[in-house]
N, C-alpha and C. Protein backbone atom coordinates (compact mmCIF):
# COMPACT_ATOMS: atom_id res chain seq x y z
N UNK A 1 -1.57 25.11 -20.47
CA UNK A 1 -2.93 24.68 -20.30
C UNK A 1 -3.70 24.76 -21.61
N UNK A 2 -3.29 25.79 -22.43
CA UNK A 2 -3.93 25.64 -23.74
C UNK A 2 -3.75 24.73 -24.26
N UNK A 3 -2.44 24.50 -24.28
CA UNK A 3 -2.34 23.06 -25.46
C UNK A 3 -2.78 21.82 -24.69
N UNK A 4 -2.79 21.96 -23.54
CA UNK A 4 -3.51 20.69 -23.07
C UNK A 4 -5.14 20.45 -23.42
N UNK A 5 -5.74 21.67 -23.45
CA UNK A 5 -7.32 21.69 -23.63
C UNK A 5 -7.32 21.24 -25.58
N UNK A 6 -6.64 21.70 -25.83
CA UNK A 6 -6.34 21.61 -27.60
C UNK A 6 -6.22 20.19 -27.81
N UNK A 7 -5.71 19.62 -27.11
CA UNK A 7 -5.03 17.65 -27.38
C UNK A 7 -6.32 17.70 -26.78
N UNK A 8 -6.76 17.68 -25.23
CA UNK A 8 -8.25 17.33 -25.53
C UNK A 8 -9.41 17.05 -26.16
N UNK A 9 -9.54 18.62 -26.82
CA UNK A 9 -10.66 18.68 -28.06
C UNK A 9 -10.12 17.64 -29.31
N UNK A 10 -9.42 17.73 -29.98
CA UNK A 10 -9.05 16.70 -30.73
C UNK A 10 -8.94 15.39 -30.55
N UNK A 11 -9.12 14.86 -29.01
CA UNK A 11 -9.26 13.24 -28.62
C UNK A 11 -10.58 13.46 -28.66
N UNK A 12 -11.53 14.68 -28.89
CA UNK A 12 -13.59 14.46 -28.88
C UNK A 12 -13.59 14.45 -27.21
N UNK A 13 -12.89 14.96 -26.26
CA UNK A 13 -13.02 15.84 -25.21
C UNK A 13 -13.40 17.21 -25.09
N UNK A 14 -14.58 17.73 -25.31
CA UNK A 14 -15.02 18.83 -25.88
C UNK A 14 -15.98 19.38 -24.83
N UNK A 15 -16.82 18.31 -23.64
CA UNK A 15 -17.52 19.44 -22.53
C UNK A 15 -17.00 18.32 -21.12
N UNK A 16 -15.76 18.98 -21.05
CA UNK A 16 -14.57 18.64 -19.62
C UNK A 16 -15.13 19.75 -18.41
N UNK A 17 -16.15 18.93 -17.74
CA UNK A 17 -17.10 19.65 -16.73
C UNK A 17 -16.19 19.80 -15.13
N UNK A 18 -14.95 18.38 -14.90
CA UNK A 18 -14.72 18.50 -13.84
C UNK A 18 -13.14 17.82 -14.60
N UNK A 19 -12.38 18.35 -13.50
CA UNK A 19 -10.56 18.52 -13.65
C UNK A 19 -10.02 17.96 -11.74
N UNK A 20 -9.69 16.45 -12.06
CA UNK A 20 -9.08 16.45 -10.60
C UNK A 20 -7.43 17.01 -10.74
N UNK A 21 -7.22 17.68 -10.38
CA UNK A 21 -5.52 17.72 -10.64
C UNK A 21 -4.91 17.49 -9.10
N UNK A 22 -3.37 16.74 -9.44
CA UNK A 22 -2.64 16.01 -8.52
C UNK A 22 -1.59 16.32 -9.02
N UNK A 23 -0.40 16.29 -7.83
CA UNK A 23 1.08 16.62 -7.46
C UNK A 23 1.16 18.03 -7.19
N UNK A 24 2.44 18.67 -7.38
CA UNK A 24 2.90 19.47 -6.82
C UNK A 24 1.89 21.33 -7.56
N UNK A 25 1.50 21.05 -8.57
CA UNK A 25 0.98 22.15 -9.26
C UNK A 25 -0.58 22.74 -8.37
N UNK A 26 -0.68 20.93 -7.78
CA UNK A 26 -2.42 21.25 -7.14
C UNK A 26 -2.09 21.95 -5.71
N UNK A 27 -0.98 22.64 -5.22
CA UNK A 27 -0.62 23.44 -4.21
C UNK A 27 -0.76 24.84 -4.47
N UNK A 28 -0.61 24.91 -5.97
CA UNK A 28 -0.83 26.59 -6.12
C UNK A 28 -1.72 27.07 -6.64
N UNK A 29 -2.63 27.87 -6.22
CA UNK A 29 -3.52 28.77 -6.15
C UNK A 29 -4.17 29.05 -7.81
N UNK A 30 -2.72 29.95 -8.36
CA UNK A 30 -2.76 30.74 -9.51
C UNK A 30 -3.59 29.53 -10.65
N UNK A 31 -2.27 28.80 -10.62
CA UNK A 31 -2.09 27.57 -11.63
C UNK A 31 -3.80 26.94 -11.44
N UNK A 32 -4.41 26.61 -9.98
CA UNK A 32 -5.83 25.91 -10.44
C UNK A 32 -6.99 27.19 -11.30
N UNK A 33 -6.37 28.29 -10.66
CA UNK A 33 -7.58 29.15 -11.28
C UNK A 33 -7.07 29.18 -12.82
N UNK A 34 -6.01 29.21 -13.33
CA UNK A 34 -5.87 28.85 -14.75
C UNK A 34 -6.24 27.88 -15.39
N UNK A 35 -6.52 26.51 -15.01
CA UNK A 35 -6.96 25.27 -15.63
C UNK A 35 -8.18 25.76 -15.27
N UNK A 36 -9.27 26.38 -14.27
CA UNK A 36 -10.81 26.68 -14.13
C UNK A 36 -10.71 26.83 -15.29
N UNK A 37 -10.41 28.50 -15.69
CA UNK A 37 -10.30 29.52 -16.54
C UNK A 37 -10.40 28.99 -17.96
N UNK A 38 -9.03 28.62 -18.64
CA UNK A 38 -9.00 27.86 -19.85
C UNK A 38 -10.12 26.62 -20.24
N UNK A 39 -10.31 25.56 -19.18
CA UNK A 39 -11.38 24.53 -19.35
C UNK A 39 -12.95 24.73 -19.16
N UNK A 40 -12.94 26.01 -18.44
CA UNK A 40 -14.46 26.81 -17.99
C UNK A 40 -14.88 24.98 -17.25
N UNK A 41 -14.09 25.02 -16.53
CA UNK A 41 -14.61 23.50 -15.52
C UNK A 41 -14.50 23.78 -13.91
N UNK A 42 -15.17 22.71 -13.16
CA UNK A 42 -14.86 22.46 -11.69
C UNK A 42 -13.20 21.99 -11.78
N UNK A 43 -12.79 22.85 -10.64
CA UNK A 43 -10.74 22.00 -10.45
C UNK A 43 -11.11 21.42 -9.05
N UNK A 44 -10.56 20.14 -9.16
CA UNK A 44 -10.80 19.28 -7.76
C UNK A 44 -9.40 19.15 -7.29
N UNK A 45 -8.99 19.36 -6.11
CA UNK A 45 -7.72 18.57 -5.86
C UNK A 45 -7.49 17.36 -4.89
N UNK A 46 -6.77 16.38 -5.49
CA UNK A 46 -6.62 15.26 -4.75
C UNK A 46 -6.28 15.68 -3.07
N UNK A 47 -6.80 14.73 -2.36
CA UNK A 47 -6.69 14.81 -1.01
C UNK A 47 -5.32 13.85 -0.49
N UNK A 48 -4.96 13.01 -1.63
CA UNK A 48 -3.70 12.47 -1.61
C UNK A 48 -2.47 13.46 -1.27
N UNK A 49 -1.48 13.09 -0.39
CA UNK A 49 -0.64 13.70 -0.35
C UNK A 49 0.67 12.80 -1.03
N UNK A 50 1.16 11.88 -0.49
CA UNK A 50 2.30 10.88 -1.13
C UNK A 50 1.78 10.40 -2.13
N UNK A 51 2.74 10.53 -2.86
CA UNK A 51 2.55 10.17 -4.39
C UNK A 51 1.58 10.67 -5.19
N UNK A 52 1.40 11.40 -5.15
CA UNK A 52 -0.02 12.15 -5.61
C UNK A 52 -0.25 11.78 -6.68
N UNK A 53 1.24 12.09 -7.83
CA UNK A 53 1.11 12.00 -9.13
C UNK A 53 0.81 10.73 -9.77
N UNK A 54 0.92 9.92 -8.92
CA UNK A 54 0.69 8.30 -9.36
C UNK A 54 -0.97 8.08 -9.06
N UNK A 55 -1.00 8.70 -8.07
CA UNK A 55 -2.68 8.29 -7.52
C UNK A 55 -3.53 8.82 -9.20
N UNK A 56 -3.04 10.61 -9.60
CA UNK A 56 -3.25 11.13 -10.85
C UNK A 56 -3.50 9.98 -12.31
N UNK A 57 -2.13 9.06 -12.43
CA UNK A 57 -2.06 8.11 -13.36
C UNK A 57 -3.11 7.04 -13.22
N UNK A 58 -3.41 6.49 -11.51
CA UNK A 58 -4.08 5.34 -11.61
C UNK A 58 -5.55 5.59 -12.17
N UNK A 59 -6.18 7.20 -11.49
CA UNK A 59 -7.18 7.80 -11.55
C UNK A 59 -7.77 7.43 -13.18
N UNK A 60 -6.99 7.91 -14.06
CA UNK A 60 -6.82 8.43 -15.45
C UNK A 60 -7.05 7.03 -16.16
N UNK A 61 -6.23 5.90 -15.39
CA UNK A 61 -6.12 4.51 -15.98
C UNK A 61 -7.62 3.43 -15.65
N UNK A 62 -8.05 4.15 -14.36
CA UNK A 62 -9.45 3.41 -14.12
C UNK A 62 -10.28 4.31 -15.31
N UNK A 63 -10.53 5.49 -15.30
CA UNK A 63 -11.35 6.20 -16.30
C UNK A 63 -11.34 5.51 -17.35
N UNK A 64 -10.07 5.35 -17.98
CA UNK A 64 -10.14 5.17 -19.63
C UNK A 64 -10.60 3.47 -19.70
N UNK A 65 -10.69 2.36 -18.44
CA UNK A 65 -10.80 1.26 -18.24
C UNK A 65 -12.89 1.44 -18.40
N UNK A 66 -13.37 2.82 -17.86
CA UNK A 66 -14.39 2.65 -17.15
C UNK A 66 -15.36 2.26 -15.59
N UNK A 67 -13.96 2.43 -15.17
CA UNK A 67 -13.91 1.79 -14.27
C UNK A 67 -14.19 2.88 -13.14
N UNK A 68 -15.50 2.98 -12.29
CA UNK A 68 -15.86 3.96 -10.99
C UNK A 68 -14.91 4.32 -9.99
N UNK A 69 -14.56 4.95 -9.65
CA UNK A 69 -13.77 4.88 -8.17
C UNK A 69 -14.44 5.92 -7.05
């Protein structure tokens, strides 16, 4: 999670207020309070169950488009 917040700050991602996370990691407990923790953000988890991790990609692909969902 550090080095993920680190590639962040260096793309000028610097106040990451909210974190949806998706697939199998957004089941455990520990792991969301660690992305809180490290990002000092809201952790959302997808309500998706199948395919989660793709719903994750499309999410990410409307964002960087601008695009609302």
């Amino acid at each position: 999670m550090a080095s993920l917040k680190l590639s962040a700050m260096k793309l000028g991602l610097k106040n990451i207020k909210s974190i949806l996370v998706t697939g199998g990691g957004s089941k455990n407990k520990a792991i969301l309070q660690i992305i809180a923790d490290i990002f000092d953000a809201d952790v959302y988890v997808s309500e998706h169950e199948a395919n989660s991790c793709l719903y994750g990609a499309a999410v990410r692909a409307f964002k960087a488009l601008g695009i609302q969902i």
